[in-house]
N, C-alpha and C. Protein backbone atom coordinates (compact mmCIF):
# COMPACT_ATOMS: atom_id res chain seq x y z
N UNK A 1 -18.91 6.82 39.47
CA UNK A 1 -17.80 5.88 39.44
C UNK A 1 -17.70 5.24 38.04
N UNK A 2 -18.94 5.37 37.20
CA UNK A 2 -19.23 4.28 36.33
C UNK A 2 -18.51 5.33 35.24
N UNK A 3 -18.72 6.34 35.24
CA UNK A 3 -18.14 7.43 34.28
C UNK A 3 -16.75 7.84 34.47
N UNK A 4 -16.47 7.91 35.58
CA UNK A 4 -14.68 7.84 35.44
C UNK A 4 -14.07 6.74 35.24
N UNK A 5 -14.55 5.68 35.33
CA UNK A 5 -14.04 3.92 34.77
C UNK A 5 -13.69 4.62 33.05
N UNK A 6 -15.17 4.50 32.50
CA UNK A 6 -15.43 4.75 31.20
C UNK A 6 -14.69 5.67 30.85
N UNK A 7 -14.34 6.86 31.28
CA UNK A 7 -13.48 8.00 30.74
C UNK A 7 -12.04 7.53 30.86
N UNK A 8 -11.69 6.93 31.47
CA UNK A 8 -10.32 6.45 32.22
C UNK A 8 -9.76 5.23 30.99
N UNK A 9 -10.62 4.45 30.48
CA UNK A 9 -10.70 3.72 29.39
C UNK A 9 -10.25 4.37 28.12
N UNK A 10 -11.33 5.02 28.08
CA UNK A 10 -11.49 5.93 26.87
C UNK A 10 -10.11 6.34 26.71
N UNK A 11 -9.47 7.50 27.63
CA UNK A 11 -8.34 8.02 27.58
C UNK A 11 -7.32 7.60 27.14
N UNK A 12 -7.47 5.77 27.79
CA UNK A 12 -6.14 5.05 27.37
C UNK A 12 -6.25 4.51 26.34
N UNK A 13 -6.70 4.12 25.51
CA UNK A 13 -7.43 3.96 24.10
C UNK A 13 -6.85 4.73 22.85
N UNK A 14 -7.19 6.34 23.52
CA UNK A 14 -6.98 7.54 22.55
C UNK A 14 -5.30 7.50 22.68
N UNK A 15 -4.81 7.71 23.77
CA UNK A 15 -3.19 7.76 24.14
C UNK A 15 -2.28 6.74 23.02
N UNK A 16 -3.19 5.49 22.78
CA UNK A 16 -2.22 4.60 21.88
C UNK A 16 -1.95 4.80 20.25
N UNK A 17 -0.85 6.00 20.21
CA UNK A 17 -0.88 6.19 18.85
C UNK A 17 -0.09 5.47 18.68
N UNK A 18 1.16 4.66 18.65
CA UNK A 18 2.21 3.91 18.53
C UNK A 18 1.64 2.45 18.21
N UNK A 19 2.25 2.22 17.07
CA UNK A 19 1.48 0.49 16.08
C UNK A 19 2.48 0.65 15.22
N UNK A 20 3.48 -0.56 15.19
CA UNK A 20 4.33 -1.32 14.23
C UNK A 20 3.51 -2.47 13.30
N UNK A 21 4.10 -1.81 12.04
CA UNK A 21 3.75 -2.55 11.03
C UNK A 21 4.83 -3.28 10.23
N UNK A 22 4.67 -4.44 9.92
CA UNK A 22 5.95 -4.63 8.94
C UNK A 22 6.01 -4.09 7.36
N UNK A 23 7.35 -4.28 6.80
CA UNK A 23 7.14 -3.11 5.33
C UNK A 23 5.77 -3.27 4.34
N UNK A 24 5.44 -4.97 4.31
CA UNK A 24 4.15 -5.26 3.78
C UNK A 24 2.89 -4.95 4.14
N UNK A 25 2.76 -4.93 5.26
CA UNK A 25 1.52 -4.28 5.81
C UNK A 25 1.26 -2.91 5.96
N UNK A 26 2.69 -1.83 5.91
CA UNK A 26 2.45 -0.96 5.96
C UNK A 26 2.37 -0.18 4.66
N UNK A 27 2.89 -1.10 3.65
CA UNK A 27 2.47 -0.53 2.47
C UNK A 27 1.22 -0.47 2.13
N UNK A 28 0.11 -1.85 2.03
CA UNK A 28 -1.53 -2.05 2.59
C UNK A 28 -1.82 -0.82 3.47
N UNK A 29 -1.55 -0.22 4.28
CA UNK A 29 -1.84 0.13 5.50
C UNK A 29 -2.02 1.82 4.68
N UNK A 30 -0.66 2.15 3.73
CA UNK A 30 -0.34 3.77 3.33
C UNK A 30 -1.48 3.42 1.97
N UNK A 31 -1.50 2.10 0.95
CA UNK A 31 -2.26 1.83 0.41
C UNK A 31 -4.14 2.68 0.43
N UNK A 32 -3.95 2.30 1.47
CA UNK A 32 -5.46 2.51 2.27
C UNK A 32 -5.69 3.60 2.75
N UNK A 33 -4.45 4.20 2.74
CA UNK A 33 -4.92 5.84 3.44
C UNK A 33 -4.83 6.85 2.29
N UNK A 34 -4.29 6.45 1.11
CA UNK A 34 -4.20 7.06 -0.81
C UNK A 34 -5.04 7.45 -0.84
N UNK A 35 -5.79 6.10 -1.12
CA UNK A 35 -7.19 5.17 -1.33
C UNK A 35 -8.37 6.63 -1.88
N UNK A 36 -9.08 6.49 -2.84
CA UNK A 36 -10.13 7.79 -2.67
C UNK A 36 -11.12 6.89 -2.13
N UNK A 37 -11.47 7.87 -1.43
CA UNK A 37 -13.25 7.04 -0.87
C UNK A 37 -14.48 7.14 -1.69
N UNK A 38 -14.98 5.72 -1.97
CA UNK A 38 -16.22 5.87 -3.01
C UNK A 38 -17.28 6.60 -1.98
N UNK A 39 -17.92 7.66 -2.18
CA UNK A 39 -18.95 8.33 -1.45
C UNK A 39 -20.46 7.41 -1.73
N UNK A 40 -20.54 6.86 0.02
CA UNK A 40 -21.75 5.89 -0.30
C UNK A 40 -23.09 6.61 0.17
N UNK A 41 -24.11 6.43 0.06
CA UNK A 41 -25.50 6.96 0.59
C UNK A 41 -25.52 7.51 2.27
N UNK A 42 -24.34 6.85 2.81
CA UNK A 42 -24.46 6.71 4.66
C UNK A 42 -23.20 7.93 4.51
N UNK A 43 -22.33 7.96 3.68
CA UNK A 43 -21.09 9.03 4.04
C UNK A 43 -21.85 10.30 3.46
N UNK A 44 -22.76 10.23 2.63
CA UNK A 44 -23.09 11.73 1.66
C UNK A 44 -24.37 12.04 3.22
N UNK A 45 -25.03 11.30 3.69
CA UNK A 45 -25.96 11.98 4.82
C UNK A 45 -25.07 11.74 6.31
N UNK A 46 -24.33 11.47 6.28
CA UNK A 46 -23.45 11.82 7.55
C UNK A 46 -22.50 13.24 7.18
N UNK A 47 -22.23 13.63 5.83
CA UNK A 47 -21.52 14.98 6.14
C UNK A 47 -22.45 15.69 5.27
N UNK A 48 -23.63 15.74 5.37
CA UNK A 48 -24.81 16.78 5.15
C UNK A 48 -25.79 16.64 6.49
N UNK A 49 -25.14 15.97 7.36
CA UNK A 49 -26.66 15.99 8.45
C UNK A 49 -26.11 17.42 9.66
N UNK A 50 -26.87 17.98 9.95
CA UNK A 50 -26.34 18.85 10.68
C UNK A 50 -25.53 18.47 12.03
N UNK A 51 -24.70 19.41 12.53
CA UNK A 51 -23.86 18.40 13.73
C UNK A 51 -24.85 18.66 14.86
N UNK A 52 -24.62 18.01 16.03
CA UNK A 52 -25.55 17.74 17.05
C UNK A 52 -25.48 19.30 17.64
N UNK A 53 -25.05 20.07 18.16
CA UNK A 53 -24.75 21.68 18.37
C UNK A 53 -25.64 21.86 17.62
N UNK A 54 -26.12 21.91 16.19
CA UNK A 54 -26.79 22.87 15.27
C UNK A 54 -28.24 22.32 15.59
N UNK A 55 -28.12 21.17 16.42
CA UNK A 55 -29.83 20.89 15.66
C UNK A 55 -30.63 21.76 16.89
């Protein structure tokens, strides 16, 4: 029961792609998605760690 609650959640969560922004925030918002990402110590061993399948 406790896992179809949780999945049932989950689902509706993922479903909400729809979010209004106003022109200022969504400029911040496209701002941020340009953006290059500084590669920190936690992003360089999260896409060198093997995925959970491989280990």
């Amino acid at each position: 029961m406790l896992d179809s609650a949780r999945e049932a959640a989950e689902n509706t969560l993922l479903d909400q792609r729809l979010f209004l922004l106003d022109d200022s925030r969504y400029a911040k918002f496209a701002a941020c998605l340009d953006a290059p990402v500084e590669p920190t110590e936690a992003l360089k061993k999260l896409l060198t760690a093997p995925s959970p399948w491989e280990r």
